[in-house]
Protein backbone atom coordinates (compact mmCIF):
# COMPACT_ATOMS: atom_id res chain seq x y z
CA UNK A 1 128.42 105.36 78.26
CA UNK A 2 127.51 106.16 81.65
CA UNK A 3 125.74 108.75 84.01
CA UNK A 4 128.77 110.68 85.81
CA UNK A 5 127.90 111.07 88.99
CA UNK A 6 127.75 115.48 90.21
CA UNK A 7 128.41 116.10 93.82
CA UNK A 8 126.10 118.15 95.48
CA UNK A 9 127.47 121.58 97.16
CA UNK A 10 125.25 123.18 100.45
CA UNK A 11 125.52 126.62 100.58
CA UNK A 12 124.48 127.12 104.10
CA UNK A 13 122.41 130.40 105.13
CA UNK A 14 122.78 132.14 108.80
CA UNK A 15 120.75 134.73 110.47
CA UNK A 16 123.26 137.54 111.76
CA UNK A 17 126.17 136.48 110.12
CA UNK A 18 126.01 139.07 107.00
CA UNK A 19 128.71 137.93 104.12
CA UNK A 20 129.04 134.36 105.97
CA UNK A 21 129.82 131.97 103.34
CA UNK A 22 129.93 128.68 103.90
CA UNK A 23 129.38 126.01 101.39
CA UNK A 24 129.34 122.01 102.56
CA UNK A 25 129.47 118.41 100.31
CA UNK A 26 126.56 116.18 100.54
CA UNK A 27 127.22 113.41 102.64
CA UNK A 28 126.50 109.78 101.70
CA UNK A 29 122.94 108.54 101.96
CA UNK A 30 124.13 105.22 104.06
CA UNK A 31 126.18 108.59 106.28
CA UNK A 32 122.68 110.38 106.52
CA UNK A 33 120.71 107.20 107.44
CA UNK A 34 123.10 106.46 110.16
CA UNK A 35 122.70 109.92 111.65
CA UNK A 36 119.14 110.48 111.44
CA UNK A 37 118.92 110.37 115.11
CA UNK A 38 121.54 112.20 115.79
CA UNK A 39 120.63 115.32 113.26
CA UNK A 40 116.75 115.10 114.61
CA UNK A 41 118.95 115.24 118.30
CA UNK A 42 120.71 118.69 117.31
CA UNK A 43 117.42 120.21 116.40
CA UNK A 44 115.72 119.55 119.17
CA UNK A 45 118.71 120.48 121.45
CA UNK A 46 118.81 117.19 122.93
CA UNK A 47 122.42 115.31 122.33
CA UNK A 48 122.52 112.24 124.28
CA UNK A 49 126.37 112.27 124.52
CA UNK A 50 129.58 113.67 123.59
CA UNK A 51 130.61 111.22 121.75
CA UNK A 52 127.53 111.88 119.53
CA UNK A 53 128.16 115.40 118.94
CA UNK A 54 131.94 114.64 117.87
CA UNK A 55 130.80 112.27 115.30
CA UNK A 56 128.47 114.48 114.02
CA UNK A 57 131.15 117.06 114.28
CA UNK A 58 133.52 114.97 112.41
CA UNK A 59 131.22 114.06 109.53
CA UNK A 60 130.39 117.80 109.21
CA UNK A 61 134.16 118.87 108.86
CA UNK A 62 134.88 116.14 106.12
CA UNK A 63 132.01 117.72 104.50
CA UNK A 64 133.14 121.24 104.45
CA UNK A 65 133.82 122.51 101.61
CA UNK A 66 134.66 126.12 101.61
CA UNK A 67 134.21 129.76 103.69
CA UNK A 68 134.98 132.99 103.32
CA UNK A 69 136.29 133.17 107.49
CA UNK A 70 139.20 135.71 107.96
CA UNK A 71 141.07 136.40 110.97
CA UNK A 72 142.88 139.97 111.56
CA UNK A 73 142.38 140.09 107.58
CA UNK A 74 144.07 136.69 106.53
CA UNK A 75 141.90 133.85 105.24
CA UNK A 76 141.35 130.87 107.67
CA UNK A 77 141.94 127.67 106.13
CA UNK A 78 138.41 125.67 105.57
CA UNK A 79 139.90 122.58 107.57
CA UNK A 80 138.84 120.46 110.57
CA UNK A 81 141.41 122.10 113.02
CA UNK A 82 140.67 125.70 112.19
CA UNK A 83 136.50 124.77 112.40
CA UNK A 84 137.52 123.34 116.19
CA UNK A 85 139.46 126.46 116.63
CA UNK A 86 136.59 128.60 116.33
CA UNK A 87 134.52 130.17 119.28
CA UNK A 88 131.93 127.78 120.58
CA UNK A 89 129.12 130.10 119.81
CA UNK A 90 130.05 130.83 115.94
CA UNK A 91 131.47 127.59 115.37
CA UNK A 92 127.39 126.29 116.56
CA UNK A 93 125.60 128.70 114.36
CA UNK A 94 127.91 127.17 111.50
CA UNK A 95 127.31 123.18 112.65
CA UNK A 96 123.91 124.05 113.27
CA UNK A 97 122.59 125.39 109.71
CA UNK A 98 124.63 122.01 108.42
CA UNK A 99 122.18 120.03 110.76
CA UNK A 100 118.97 121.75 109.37
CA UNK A 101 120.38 121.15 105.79
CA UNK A 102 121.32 117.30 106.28
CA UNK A 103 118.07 116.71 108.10
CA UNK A 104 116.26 118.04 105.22
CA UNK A 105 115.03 121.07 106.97
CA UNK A 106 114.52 123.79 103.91
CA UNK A 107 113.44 127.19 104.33
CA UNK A 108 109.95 128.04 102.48
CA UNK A 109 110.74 129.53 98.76
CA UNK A 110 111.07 133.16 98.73
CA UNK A 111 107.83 134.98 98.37
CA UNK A 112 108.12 136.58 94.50
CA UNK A 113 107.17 139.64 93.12
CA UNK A 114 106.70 139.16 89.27
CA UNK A 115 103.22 139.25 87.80
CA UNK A 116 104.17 137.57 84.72
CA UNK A 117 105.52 134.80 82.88
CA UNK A 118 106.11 131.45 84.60
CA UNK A 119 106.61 131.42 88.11
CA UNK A 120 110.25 130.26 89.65
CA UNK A 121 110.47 128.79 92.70
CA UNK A 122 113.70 129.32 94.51
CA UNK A 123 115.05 127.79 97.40
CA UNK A 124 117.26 129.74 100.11
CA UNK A 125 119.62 126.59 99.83
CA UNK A 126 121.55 126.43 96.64
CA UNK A 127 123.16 123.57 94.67
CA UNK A 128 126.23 123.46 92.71
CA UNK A 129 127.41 121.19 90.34
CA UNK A 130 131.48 121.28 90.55
């Protein structure tokens, strides 16, 4: 009997965005190789191309896997059209905490307060096993 594979869930973290939700697949680790470049790229605010940034786009959208986005009250479909249909700005803040996440960019572990027992170290990025 064998090991069954989990997939990993992102659940991505934004400054000013209170109640954002937005949770994202892992991608490959021969899809994260080939990116490298391109992840260190959006980082550093330094896309050579277009072309770049739509394949980046792309593999980010295949990845999503859920959000809690409304519009005039209605949910928004968590799809690759409705992502492109968001404002420039917004839709950034969203691809860009994606980018920190697949280029292993994690914040620091929350500082804690307890003075007992064994300490637990959380991270501000969560995993979950579906």
């Amino acid at each position: 009997m064998g090991y069954e594979v989990q997939e990993t869930i992102y659940k991505l973290h934004f400054e000013g965005h209170d109640g954002l939700e937005v949770k994202t697949r892992a991608v490959a680790m021969g899809v994260l190789l080939s990116l490298a470049d391109q992840l260190s790229a959006v980082r550093g605010g330094g896309m050579d191309s277009f072309a770049e940034v739509k394949e980046l786009v792309n593999w980010f959208t295949d990845s999503l896997h859920s959000w809690n986005l409304t519009r005039g009250g209605a949910p928004i479909p968590c799809t690759r059209e409705e992502f492109l249909a968001l404002d420039m700005p917004f839709a950034m803040d969203i691809f860009g905490a994606w980018a920190e996440v697949m280029s292993g960019r994690v914040p620091d572990p929350l500082e804690q307060k307890s003075t007992g027992g064994s300490q637990s170290v959380e991270r501000s990025i969560k995993m979950e096993t579906l």
